[in-house]
C-alpha atoms as a PDB file:
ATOM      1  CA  UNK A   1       0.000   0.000   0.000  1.00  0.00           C
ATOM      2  CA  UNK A   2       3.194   2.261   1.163  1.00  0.00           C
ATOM      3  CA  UNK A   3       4.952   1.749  -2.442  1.00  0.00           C
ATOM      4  CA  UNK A   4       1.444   2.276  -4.143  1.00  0.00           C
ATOM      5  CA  UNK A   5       0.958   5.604  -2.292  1.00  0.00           C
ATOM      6  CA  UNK A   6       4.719   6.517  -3.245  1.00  0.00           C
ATOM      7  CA  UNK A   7       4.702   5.350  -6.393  1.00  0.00           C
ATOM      8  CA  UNK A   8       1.189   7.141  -7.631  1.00  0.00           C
ATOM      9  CA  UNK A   9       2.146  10.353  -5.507  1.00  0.00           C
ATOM     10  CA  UNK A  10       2.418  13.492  -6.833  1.00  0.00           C
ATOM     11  CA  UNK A  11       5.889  15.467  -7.032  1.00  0.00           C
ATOM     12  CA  UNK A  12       5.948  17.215  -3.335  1.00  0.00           C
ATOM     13  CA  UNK A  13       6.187  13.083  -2.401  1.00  0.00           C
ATOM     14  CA  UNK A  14       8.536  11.968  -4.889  1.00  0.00           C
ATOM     15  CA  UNK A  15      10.852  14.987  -3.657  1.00  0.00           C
ATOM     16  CA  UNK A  16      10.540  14.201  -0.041  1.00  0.00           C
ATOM     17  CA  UNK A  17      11.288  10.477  -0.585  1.00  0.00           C
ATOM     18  CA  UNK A  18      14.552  11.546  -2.782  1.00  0.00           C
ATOM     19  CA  UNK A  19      15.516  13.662   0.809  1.00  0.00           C
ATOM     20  CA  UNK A  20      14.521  10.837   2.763  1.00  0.00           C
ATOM     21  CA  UNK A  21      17.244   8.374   0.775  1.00  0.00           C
ATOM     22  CA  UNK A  22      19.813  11.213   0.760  1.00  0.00           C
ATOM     23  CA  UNK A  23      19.459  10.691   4.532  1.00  0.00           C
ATOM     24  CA  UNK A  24      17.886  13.799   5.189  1.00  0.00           C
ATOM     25  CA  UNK A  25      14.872  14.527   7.316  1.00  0.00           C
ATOM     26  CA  UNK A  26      11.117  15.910   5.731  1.00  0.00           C
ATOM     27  CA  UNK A  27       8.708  18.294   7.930  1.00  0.00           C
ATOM     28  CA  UNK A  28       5.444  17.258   8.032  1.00  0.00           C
ATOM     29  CA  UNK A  29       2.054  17.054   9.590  1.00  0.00           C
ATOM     30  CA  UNK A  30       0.964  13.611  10.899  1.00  0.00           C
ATOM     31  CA  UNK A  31      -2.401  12.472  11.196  1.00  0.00           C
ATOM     32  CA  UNK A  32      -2.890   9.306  13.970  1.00  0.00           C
ATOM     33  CA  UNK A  33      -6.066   8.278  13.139  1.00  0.00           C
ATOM     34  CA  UNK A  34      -5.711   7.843   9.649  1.00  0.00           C
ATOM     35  CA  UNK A  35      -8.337   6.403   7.362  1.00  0.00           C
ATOM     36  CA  UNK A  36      -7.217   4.097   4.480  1.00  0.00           C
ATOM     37  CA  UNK A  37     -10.156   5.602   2.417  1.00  0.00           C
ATOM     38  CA  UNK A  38      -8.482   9.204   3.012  1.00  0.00           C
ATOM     39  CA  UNK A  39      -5.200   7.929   1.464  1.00  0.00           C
ATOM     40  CA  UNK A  40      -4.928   9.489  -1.607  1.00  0.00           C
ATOM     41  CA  UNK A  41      -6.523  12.516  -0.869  1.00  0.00           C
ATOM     42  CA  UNK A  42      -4.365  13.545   1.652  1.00  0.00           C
ATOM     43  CA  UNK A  43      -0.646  13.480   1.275  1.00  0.00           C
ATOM     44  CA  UNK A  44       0.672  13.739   4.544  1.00  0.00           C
ATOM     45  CA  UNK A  45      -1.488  10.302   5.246  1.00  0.00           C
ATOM     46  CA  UNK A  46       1.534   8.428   3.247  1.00  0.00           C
ATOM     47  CA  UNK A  47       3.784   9.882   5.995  1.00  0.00           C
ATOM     48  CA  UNK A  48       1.563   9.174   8.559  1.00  0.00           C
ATOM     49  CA  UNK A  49       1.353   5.408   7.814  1.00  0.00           C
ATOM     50  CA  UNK A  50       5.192   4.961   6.956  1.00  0.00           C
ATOM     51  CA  UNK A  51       5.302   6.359  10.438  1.00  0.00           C
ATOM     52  CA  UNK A  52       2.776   3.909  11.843  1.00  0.00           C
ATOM     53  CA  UNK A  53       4.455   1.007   9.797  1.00  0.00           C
ATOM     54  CA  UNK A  54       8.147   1.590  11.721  1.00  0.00           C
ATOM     55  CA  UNK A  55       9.505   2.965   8.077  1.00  0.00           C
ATOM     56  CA  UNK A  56      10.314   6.600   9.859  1.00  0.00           C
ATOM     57  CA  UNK A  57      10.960   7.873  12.814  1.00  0.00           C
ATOM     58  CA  UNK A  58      10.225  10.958  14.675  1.00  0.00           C
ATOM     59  CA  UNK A  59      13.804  13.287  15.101  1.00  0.00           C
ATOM     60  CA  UNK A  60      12.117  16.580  16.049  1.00  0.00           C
ATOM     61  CA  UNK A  61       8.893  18.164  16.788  1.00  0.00           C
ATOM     62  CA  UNK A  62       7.883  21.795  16.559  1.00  0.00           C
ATOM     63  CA  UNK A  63       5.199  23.317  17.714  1.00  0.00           C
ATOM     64  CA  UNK A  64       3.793  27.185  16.933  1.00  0.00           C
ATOM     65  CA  UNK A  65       2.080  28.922  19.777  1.00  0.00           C
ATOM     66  CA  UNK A  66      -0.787  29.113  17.207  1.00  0.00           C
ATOM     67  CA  UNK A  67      -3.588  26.916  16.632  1.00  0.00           C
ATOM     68  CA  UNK A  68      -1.513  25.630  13.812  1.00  0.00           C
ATOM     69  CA  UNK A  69      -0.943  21.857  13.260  1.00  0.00           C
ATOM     70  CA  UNK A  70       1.892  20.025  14.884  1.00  0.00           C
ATOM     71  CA  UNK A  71       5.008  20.005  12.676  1.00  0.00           C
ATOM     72  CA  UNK A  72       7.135  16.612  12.476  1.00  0.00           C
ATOM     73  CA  UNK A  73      10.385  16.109  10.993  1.00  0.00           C
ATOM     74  CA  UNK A  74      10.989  12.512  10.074  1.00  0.00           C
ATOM     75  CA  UNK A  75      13.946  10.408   8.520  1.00  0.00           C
ATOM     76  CA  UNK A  76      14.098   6.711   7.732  1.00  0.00           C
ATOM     77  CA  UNK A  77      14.455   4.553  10.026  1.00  0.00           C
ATOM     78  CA  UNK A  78      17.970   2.284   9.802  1.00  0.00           C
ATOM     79  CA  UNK A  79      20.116   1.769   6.721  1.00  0.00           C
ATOM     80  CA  UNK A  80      17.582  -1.812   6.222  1.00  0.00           C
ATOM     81  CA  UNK A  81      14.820   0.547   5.447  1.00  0.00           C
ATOM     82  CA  UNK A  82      16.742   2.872   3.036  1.00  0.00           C
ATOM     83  CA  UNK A  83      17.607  -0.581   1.234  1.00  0.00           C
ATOM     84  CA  UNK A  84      14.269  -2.144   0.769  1.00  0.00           C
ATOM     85  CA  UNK A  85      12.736   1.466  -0.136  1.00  0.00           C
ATOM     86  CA  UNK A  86      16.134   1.702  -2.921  1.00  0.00           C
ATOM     87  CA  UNK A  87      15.125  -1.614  -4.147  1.00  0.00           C
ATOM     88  CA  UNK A  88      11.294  -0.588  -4.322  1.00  0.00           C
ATOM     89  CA  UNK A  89      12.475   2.084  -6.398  1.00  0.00           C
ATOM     90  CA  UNK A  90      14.688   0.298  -8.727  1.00  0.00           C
ATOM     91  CA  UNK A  91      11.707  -2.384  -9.382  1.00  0.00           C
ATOM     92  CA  UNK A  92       9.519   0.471 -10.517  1.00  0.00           C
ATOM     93  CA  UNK A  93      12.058   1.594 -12.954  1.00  0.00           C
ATOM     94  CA  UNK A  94      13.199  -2.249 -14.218  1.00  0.00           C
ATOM     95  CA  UNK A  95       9.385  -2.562 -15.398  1.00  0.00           C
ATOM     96  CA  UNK A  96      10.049   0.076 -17.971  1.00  0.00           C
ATOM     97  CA  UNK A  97       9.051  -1.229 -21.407  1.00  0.00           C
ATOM     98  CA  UNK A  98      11.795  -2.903 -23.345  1.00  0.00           C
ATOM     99  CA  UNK A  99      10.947  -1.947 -26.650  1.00  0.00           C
ATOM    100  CA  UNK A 100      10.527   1.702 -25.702  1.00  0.00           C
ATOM    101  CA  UNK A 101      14.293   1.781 -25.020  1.00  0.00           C
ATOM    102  CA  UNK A 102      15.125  -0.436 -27.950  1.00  0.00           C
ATOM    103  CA  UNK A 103      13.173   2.237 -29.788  1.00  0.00           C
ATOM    104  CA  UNK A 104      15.372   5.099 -28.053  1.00  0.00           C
ATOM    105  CA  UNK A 105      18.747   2.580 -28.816  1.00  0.00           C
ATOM    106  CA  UNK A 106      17.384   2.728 -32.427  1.00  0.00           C
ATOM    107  CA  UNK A 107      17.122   6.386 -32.636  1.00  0.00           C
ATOM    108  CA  UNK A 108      21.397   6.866 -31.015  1.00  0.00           C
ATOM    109  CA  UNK A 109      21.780   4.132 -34.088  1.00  0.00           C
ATOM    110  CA  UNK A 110      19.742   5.624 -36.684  1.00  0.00           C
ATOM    111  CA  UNK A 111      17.917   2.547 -37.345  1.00  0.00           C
ATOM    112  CA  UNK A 112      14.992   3.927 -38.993  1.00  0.00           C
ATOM    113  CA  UNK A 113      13.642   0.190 -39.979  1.00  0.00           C
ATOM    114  CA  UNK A 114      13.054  -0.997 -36.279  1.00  0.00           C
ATOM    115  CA  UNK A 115      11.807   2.837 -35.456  1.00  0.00           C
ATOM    116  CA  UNK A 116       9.604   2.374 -38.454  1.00  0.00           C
ATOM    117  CA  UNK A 117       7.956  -0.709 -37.288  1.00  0.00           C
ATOM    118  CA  UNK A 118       7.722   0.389 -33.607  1.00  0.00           C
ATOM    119  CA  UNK A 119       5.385   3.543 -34.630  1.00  0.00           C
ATOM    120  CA  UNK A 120       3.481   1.593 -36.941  1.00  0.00           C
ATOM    121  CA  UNK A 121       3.112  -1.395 -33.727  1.00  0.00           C
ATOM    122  CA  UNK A 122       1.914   1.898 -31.245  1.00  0.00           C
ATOM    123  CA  UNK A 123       0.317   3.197 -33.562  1.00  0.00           C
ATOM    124  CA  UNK A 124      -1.865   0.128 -34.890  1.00  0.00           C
ATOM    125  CA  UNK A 125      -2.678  -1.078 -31.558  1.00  0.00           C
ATOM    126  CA  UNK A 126      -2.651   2.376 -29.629  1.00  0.00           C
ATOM    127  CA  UNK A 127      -3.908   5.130 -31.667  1.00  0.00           C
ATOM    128  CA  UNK A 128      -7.699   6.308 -33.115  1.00  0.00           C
ATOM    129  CA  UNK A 129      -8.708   8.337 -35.960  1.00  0.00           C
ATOM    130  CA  UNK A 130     -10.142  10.839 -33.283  1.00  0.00           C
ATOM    131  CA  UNK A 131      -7.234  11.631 -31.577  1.00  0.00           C
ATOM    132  CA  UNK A 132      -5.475  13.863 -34.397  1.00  0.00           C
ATOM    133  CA  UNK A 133      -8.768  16.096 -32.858  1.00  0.00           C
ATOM    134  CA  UNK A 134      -9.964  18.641 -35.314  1.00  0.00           C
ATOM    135  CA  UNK A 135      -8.763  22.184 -36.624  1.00  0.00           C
ATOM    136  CA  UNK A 136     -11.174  25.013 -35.894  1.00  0.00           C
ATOM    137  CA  UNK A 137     -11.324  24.926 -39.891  1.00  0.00           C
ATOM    138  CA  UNK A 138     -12.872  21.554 -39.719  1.00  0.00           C
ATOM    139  CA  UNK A 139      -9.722  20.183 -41.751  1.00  0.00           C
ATOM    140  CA  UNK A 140      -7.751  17.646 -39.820  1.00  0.00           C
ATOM    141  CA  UNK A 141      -3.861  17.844 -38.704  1.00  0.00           C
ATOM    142  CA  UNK A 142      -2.795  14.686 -37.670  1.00  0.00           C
ATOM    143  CA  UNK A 143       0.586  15.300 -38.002  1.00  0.00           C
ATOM    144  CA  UNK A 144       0.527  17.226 -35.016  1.00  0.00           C
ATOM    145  CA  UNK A 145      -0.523  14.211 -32.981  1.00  0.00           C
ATOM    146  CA  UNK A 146       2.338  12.218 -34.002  1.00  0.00           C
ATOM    147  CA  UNK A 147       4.729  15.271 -34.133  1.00  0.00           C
ATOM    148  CA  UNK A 148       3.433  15.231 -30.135  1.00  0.00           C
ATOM    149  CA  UNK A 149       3.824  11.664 -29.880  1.00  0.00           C
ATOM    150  CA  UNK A 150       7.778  11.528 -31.270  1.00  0.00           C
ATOM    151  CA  UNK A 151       8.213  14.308 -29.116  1.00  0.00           C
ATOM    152  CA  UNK A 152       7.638  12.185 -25.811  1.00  0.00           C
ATOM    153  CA  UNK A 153       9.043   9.349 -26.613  1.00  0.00           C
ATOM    154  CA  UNK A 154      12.449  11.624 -26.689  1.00  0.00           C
ATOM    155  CA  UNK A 155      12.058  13.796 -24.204  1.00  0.00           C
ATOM    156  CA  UNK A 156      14.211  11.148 -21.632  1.00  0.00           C
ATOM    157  CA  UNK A 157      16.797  11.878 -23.716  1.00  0.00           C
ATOM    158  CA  UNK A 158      17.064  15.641 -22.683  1.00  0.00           C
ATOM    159  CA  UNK A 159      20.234  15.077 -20.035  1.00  0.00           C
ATOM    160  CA  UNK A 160      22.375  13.635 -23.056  1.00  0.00           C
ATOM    161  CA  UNK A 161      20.760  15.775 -25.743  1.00  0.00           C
ATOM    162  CA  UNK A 162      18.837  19.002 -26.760  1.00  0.00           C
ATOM    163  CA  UNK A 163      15.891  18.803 -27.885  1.00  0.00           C
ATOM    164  CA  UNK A 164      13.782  21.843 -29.926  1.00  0.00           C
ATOM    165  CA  UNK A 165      10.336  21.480 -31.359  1.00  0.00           C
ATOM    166  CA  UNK A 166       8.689  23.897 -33.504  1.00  0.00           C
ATOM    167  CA  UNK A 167      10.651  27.155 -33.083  1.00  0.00           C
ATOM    168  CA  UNK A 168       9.289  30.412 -33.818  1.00  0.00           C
ATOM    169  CA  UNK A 169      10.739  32.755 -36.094  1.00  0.00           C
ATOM    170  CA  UNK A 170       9.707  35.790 -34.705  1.00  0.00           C
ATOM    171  CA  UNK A 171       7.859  36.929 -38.063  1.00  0.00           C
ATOM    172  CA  UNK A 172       4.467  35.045 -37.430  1.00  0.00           C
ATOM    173  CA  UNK A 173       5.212  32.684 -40.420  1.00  0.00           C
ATOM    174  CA  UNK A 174       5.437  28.812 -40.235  1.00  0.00           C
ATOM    175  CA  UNK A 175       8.551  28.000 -41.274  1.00  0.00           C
ATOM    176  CA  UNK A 176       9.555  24.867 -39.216  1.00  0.00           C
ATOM    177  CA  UNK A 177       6.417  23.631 -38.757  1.00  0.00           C
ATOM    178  CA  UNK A 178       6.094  20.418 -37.261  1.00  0.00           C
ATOM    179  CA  UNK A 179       9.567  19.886 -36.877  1.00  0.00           C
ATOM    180  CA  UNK A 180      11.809  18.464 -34.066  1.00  0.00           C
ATOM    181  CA  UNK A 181      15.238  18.802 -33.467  1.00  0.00           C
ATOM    182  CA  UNK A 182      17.488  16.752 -31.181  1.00  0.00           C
ATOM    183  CA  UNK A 183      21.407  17.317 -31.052  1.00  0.00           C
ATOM    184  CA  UNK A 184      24.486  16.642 -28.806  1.00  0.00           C
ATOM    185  CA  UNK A 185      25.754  20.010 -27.497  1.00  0.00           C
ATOM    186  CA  UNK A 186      28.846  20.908 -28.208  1.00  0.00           C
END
């Protein structure tokens, strides 16, 4: 339930677990009577049960002099923990579909066959006529919908490379349209 909550978390938990492995602490609210049904709604709640579960422990509490809520800071409990939450990770990751990296591997090679028959496999099996959506016109574009698809399946490859996509040219023309760059910087 932990790794689901982490795992299908937004950012603000995705950050604090990163701090948590780095061995740092997080400041948070706790909630001790939480409600399994309350889970997702409520981010803290992950906390709260990792808490509850012997996966943190408590290194500091403040208090304001308000009628604000309790704050908590909270670090992982033993190097065990940081482990088996490293591994959870790693799992996550080692699911990642095999023939979406062959496709990026493909791309470094400039193997336009096997990219060629991996757009036409996503595409046959993924895609409808009504996603390329409809110009105000009433003329379709769906170039644009696979200009936008190409464009994610790259975008992991921003650390190595950079990556441009439809650049204006600052006179209100098209030129460039639907085109995407990608290049080693120098």
């Amino acid at each position: 339930m932990a790794g689901r909550l982490i795992r299908e978390g937004g950012a603000e938990i995705k950050i604090a677990m990163e701090d948590l492995l780095e061995g740092k602490s997080i400041e948070t609210t706790i909630d001790e009577e939480v409600v399994f049904d309350q889970l997702e709604d409520n981010s803290s709640a992950v906390w709260s049960l990792l808490l509850a579960a012997g996966y943190l422990k408590v290194t500091g509490i403040s208090e304001s002099s308000d009628e604000e809520d309790t704050m908590y800071s909270l670090a992982l409990t033993d190097l065990e923990v940081k482990k088996e939450f490293r591994r959870m990770i790693r799992s996550w990751f080692s699911r990642s579909s095999v023939r979406y990296n062959d496709f990026i591997k493909a791309l470094q090679a400039d193997n336009v066959s096997y990219m060629n028959q991996y757009m036409n496999r996503v595409a046959s099996s993924v895609f409808s006529f009504f996603d390329t959506g409809k110009h105000p016109s009433g003329q379709s574009e769906p170039e644009r919908f696979y200009h936008g698809f190409v464009l994610g399946l790259i975008v992991d490859s921003q650390l190595d490379y950079v990556i441009t996509s439809n650049r204006e040219s600052g006179f209100g023309n098209n030129v460039g349209r639907n085109r995407a760059e990608c290049f080693k910087p120098d």
